[in-house]
PDB file of N, CA and C in Angstrom:
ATOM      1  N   UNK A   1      28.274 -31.818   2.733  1.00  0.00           N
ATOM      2  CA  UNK A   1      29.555 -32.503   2.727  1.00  0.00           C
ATOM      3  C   UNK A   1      30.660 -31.504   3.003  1.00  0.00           C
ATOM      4  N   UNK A   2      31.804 -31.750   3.925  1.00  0.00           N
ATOM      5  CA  UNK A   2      33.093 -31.102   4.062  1.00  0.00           C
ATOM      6  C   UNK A   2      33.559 -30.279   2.928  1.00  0.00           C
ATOM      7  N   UNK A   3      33.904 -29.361   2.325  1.00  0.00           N
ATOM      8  CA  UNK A   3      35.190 -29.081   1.533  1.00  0.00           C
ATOM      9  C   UNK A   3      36.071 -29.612   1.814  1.00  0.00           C
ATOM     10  N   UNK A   4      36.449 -30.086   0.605  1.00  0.00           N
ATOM     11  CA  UNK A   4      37.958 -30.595   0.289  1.00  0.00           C
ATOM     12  C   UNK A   4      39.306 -29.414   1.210  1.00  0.00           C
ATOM     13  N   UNK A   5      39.644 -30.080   1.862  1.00  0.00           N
ATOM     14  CA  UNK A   5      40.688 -28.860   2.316  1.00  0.00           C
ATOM     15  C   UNK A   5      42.062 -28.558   1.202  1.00  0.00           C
ATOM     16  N   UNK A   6      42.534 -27.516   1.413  1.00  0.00           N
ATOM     17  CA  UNK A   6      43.816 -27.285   0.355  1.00  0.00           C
ATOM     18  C   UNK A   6      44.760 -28.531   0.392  1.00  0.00           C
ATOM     19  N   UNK A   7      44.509 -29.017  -0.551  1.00  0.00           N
ATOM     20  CA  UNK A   7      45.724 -29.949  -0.850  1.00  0.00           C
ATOM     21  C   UNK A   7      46.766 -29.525  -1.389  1.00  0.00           C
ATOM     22  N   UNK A   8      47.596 -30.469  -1.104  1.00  0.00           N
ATOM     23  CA  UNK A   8      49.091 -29.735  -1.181  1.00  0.00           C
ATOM     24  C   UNK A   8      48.716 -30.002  -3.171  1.00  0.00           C
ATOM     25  N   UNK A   9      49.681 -28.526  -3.957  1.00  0.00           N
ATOM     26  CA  UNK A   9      48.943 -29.111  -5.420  1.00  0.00           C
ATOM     27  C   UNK A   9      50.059 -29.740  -6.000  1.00  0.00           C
ATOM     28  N   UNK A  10      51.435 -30.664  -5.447  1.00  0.00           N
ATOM     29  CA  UNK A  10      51.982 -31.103  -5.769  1.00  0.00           C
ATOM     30  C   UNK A  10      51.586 -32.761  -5.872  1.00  0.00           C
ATOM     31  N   UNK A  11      50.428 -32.811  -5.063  1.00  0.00           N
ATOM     32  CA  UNK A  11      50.110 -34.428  -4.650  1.00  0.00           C
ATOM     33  C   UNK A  11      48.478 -34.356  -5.997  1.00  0.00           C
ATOM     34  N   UNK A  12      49.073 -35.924  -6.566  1.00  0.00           N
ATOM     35  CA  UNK A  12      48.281 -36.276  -7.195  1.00  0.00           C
ATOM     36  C   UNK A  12      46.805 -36.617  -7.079  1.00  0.00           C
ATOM     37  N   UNK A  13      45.619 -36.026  -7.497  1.00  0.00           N
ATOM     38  CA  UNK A  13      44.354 -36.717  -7.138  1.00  0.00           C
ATOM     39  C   UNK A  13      43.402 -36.625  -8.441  1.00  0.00           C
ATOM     40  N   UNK A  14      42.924 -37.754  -8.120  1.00  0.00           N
ATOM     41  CA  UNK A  14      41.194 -38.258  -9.172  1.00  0.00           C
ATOM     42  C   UNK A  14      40.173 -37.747  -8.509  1.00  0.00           C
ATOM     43  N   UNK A  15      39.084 -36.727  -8.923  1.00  0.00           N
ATOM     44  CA  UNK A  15      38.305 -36.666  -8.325  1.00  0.00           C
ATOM     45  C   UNK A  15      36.699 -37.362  -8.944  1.00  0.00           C
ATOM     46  N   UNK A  16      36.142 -38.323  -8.520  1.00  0.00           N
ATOM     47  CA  UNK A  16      35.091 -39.046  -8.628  1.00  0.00           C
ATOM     48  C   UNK A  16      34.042 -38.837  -8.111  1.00  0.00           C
ATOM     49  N   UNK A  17      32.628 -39.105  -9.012  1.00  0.00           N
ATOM     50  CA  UNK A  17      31.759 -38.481  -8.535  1.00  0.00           C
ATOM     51  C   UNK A  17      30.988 -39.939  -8.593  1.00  0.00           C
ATOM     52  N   UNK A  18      30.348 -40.010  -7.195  1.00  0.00           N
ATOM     53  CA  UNK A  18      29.489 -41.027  -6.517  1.00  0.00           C
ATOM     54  C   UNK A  18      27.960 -40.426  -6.232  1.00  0.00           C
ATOM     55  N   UNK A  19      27.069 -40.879  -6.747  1.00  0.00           N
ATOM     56  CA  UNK A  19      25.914 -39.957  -6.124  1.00  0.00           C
ATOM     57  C   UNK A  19      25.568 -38.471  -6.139  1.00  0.00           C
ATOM     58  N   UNK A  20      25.726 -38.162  -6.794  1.00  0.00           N
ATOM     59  CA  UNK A  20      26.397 -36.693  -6.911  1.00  0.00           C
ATOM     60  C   UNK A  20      26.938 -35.668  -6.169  1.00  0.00           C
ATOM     61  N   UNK A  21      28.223 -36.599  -5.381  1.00  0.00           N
ATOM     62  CA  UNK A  21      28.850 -36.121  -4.538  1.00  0.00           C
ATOM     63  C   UNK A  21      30.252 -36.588  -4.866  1.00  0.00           C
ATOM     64  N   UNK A  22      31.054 -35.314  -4.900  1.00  0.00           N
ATOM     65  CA  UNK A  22      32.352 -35.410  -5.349  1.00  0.00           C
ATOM     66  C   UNK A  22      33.272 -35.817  -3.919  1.00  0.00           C
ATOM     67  N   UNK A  23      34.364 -36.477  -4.619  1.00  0.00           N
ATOM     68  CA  UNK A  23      35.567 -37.120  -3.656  1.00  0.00           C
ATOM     69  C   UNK A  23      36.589 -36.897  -4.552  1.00  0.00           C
ATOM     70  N   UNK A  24      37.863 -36.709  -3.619  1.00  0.00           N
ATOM     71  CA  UNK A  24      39.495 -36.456  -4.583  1.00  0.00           C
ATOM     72  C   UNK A  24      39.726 -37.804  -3.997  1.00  0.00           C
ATOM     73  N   UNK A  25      40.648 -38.202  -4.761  1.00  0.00           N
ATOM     74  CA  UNK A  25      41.138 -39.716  -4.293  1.00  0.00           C
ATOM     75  C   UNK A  25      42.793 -39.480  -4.588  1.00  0.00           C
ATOM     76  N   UNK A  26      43.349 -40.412  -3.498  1.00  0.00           N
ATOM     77  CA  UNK A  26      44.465 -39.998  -3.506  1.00  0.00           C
ATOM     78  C   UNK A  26      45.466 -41.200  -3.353  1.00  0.00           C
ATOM     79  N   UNK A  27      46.110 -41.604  -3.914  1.00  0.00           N
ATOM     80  CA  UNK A  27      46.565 -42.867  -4.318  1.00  0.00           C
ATOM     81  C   UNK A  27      48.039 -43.009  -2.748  1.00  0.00           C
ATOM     82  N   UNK A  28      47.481 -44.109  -2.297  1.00  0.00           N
ATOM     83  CA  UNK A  28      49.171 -43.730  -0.810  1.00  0.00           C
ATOM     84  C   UNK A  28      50.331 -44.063  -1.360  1.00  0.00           C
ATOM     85  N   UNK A  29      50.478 -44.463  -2.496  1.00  0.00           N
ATOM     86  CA  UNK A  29      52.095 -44.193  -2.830  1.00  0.00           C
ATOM     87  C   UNK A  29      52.370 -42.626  -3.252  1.00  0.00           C
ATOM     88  N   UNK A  30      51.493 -42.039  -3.418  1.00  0.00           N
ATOM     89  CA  UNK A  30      51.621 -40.416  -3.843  1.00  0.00           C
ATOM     90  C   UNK A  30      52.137 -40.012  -2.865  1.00  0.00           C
ATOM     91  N   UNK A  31      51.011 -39.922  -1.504  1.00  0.00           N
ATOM     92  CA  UNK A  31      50.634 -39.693  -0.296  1.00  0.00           C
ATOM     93  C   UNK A  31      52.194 -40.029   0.461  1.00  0.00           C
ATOM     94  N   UNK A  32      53.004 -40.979   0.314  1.00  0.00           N
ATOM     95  CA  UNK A  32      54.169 -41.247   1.216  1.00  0.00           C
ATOM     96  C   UNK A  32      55.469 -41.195   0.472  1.00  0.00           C
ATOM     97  N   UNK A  33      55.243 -40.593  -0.710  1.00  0.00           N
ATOM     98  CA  UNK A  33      56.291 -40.127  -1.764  1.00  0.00           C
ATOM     99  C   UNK A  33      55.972 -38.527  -1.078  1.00  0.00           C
ATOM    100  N   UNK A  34      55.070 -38.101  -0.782  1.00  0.00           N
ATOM    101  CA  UNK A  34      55.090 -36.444  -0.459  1.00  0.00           C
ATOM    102  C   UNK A  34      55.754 -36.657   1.051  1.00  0.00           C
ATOM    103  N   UNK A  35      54.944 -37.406   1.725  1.00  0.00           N
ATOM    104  CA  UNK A  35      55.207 -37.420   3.376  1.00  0.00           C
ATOM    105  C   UNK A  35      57.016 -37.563   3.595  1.00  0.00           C
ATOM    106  N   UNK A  36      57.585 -38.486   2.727  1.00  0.00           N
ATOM    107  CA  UNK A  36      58.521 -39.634   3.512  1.00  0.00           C
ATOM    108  C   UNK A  36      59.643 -38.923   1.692  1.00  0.00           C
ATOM    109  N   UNK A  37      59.533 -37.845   1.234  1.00  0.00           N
ATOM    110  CA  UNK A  37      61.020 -37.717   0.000  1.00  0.00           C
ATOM    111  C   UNK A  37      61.582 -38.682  -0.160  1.00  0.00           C
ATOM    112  N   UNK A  38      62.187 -39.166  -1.273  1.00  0.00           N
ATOM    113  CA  UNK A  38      62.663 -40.094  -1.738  1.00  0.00           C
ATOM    114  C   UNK A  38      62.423 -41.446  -1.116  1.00  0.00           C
ATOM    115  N   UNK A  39      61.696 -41.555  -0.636  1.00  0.00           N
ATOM    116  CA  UNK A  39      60.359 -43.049  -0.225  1.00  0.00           C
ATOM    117  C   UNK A  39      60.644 -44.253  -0.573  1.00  0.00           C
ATOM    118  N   UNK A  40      60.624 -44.361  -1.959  1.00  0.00           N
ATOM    119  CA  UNK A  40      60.884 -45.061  -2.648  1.00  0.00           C
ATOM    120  C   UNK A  40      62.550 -45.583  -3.499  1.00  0.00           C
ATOM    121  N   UNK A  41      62.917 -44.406  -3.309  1.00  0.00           N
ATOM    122  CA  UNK A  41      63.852 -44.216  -4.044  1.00  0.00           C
ATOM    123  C   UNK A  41      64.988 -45.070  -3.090  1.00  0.00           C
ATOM    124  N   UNK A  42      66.514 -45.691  -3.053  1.00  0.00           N
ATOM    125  CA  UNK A  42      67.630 -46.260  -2.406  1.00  0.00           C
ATOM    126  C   UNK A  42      66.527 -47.235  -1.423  1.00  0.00           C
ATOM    127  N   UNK A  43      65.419 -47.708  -1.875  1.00  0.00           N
ATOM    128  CA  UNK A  43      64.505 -48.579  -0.908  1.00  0.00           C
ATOM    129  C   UNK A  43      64.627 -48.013   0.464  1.00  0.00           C
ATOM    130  N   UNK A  44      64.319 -46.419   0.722  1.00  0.00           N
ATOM    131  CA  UNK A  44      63.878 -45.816   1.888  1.00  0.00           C
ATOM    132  C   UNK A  44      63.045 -45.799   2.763  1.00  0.00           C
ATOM    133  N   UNK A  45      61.791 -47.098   1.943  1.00  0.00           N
ATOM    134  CA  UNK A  45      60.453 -47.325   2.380  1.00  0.00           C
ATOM    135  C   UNK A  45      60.885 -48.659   3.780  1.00  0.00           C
ATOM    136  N   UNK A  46      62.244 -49.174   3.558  1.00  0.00           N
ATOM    137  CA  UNK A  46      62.555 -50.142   4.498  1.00  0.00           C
ATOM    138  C   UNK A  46      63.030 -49.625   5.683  1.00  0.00           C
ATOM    139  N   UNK A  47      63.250 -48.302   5.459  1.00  0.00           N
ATOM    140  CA  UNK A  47      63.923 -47.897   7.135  1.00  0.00           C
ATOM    141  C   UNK A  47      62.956 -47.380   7.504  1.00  0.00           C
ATOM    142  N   UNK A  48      61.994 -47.162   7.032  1.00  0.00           N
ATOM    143  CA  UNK A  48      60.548 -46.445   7.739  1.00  0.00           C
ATOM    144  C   UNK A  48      59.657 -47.109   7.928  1.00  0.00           C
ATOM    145  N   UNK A  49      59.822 -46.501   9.547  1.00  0.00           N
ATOM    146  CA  UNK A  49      58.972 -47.938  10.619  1.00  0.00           C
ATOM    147  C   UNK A  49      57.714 -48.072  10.241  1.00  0.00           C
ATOM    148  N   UNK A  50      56.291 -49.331   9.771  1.00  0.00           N
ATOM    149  CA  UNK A  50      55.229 -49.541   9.727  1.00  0.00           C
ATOM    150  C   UNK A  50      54.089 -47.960  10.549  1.00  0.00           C
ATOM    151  N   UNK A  51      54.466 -48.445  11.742  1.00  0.00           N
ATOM    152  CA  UNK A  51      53.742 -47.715  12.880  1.00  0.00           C
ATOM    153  C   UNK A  51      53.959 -46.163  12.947  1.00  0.00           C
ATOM    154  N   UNK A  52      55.362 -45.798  12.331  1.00  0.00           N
ATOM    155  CA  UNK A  52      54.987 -44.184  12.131  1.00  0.00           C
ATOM    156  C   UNK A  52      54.985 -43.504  11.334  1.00  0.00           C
ATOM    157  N   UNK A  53      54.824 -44.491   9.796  1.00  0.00           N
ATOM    158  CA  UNK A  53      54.181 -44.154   8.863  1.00  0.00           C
ATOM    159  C   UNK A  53      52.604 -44.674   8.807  1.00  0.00           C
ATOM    160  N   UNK A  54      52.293 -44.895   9.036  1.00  0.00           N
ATOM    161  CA  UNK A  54      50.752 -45.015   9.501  1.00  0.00           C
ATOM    162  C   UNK A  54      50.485 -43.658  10.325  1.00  0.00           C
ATOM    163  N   UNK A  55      50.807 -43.691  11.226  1.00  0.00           N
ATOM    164  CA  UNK A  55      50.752 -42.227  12.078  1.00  0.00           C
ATOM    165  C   UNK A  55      50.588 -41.377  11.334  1.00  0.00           C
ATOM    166  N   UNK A  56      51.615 -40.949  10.028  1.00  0.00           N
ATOM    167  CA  UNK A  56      51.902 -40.077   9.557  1.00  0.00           C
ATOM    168  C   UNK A  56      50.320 -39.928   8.719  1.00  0.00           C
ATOM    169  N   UNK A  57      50.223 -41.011   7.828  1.00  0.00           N
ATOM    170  CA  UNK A  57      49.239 -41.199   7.011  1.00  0.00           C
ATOM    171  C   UNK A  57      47.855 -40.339   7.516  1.00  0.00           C
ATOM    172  N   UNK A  58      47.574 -40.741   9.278  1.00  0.00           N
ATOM    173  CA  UNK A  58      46.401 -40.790  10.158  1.00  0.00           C
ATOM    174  C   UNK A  58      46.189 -39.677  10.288  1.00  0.00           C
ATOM    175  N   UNK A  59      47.368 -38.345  10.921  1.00  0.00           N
ATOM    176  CA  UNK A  59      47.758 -37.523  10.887  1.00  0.00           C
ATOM    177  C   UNK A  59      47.487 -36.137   9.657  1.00  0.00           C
ATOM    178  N   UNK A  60      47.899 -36.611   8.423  1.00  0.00           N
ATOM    179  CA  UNK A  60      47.775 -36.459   7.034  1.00  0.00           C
ATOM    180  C   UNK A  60      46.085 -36.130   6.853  1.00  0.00           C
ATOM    181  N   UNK A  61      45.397 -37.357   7.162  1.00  0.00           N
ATOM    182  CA  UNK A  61      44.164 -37.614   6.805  1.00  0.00           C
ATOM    183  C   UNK A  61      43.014 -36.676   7.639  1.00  0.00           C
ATOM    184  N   UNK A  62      43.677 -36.246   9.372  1.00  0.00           N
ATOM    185  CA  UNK A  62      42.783 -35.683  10.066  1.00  0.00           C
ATOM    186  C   UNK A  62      42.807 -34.593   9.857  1.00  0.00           C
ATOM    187  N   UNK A  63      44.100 -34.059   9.487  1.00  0.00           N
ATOM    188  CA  UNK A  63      44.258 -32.607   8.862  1.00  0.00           C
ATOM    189  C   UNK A  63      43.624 -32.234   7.752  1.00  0.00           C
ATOM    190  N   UNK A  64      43.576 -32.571   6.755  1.00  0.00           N
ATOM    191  CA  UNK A  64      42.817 -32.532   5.649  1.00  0.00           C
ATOM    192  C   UNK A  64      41.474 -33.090   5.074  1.00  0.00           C
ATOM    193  N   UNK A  65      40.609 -33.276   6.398  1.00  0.00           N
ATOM    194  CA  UNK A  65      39.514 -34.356   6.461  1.00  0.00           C
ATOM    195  C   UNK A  65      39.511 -34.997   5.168  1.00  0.00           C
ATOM    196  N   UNK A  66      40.277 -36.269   4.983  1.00  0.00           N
ATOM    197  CA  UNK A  66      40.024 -37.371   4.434  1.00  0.00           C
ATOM    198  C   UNK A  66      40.004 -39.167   5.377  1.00  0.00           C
ATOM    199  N   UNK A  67      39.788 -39.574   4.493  1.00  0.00           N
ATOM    200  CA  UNK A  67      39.201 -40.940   4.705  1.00  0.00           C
ATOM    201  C   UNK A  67      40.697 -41.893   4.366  1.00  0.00           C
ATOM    202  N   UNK A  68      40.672 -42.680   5.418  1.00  0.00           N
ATOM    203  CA  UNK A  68      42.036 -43.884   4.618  1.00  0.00           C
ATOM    204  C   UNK A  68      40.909 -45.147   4.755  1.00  0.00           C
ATOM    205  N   UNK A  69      41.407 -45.422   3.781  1.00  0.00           N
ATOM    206  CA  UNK A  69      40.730 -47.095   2.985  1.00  0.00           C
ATOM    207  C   UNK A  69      41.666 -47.665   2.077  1.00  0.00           C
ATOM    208  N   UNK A  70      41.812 -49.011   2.969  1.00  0.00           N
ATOM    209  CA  UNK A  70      42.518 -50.072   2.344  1.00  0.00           C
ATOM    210  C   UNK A  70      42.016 -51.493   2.235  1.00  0.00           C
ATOM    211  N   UNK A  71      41.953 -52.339   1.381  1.00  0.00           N
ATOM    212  CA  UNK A  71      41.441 -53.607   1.481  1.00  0.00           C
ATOM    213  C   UNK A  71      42.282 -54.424   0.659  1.00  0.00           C
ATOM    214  N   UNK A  72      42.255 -55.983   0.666  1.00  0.00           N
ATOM    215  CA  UNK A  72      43.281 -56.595  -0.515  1.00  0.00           C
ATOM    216  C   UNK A  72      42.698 -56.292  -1.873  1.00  0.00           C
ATOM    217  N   UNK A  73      43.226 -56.670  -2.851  1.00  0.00           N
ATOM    218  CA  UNK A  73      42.732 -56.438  -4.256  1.00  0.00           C
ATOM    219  C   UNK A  73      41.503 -57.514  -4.561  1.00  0.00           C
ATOM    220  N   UNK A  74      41.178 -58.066  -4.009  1.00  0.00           N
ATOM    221  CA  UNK A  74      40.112 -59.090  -4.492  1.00  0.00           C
ATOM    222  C   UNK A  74      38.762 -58.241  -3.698  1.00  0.00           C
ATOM    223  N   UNK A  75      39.246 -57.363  -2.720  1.00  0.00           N
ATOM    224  CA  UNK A  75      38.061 -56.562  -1.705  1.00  0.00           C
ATOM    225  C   UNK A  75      38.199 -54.924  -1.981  1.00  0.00           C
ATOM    226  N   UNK A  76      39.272 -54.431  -3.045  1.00  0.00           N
ATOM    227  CA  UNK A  76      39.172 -53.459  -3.097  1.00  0.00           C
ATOM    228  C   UNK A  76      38.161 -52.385  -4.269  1.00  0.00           C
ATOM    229  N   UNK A  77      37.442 -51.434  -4.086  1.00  0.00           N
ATOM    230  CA  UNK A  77      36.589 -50.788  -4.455  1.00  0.00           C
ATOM    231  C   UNK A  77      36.858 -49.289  -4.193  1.00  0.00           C
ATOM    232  N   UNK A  78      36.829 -48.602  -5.524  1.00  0.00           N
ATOM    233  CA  UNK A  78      37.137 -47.431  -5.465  1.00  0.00           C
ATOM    234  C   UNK A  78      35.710 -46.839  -5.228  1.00  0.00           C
ATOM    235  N   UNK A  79      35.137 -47.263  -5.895  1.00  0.00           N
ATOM    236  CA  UNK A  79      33.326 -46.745  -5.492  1.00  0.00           C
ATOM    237  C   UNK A  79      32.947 -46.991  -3.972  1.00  0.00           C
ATOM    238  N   UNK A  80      33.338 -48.180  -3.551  1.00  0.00           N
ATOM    239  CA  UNK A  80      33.200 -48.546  -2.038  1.00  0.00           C
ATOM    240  C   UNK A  80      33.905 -47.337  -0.925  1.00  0.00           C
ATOM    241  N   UNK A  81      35.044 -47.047  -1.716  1.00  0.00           N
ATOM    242  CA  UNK A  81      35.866 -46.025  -1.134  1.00  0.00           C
ATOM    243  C   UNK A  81      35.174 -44.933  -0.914  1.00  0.00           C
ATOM    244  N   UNK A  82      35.099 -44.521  -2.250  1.00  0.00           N
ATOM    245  CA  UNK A  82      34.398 -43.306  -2.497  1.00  0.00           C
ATOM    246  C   UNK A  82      33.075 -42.765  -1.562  1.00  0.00           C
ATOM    247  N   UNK A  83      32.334 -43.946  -1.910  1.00  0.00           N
ATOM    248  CA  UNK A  83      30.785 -43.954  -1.241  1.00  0.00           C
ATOM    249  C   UNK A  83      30.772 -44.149   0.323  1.00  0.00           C
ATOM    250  N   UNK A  84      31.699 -44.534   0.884  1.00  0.00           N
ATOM    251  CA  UNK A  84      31.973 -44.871   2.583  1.00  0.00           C
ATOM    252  C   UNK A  84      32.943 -43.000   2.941  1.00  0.00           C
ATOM    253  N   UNK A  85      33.674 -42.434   2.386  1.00  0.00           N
ATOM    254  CA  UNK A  85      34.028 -41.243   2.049  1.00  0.00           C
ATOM    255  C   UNK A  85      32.980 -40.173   2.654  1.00  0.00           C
ATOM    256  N   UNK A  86      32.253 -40.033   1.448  1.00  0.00           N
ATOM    257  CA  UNK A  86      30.585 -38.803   1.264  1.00  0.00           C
ATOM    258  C   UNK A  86      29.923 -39.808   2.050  1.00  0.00           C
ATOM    259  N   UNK A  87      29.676 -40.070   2.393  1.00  0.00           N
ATOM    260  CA  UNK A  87      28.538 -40.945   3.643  1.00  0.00           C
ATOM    261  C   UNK A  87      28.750 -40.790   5.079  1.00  0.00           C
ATOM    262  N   UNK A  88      30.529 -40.398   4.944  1.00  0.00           N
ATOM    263  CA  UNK A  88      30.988 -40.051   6.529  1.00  0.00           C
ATOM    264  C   UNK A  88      31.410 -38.030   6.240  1.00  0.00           C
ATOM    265  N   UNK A  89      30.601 -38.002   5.254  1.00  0.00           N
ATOM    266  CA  UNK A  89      30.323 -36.414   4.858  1.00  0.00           C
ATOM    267  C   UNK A  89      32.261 -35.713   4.317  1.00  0.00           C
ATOM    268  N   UNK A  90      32.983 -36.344   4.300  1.00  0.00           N
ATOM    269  CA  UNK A  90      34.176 -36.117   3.592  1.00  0.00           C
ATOM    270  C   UNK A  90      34.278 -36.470   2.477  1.00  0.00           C
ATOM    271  N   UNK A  91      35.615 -35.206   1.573  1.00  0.00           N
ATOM    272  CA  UNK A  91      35.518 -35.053   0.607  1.00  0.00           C
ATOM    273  C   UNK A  91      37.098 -35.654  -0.163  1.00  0.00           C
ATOM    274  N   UNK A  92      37.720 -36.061   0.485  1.00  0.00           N
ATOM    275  CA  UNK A  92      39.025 -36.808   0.213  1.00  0.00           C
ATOM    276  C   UNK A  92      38.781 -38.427   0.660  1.00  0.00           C
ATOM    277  N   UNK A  93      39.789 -39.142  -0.153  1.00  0.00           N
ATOM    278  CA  UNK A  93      39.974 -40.287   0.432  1.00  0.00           C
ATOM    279  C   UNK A  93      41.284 -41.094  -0.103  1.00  0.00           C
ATOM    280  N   UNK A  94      42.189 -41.594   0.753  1.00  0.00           N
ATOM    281  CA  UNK A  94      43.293 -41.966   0.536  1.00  0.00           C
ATOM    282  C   UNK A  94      42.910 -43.270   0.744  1.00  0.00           C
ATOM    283  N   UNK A  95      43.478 -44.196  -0.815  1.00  0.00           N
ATOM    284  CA  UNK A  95      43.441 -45.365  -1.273  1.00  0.00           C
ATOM    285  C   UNK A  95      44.627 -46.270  -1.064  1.00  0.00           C
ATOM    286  N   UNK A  96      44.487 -47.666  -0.260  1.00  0.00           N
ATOM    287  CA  UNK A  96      45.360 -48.471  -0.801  1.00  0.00           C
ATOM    288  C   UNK A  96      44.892 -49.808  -0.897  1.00  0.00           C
ATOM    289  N   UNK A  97      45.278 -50.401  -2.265  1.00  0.00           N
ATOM    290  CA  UNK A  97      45.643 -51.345  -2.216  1.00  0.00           C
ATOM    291  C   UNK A  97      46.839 -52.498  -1.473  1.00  0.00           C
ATOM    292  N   UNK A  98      46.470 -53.394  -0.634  1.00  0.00           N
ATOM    293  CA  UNK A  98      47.123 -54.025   0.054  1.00  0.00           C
ATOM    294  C   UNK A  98      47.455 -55.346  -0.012  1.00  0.00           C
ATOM    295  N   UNK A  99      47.589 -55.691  -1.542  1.00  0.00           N
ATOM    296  CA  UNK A  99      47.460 -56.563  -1.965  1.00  0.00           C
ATOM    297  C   UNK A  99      49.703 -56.304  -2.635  1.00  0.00           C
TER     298      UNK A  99
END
């Protein structure tokens, strides 16, 4: 499996063990609170376009070989995450719920 590449150690992660293969998990409101500063904050998340925050995310993810996985909450699985993650031999995976 990949090493985890240096994550930035300001960004939050769970690391879970599936099979006995470890994954950091990384929650995307963390992930676009680091990318996008004050993100959230004066509702900054509305002037930032869909399409190049996704980019950013994609970007984010190839650099640091991780995984993005999102599904609604009735389809979402952190183990599913996890296990689709170490199966594509990476050791990160950025989570969202899209619900």
């Amino acid at each position: 499996m990949e090493q985890i590449s240096q994550l930035p150690s300001d960004l939050p992660v769970e690391n879970f063990t599936f099979e006995g293969r470890t994954v950091a998990t990384v929650n995307i409101c963390d992930l676009l609170a680091m990318l996008y500063p004050g993100y959230w904050s004066a509702r900054r998340f509305l002037d930032i376009d869909y399409e190049a925050s996704l980019a950013a995310v994609d970007a984010w993810c190839e650099a640091h070989g991780a995984y993005y996985y999102a599904a609604p909450r009735d389809e979402f699985s952190v183990s599913d995450a996890v296990g689709i993650a170490a199966d594509r031999g990476l050791s990160v995976v950025v989570l969202e719920d899209l619900s």
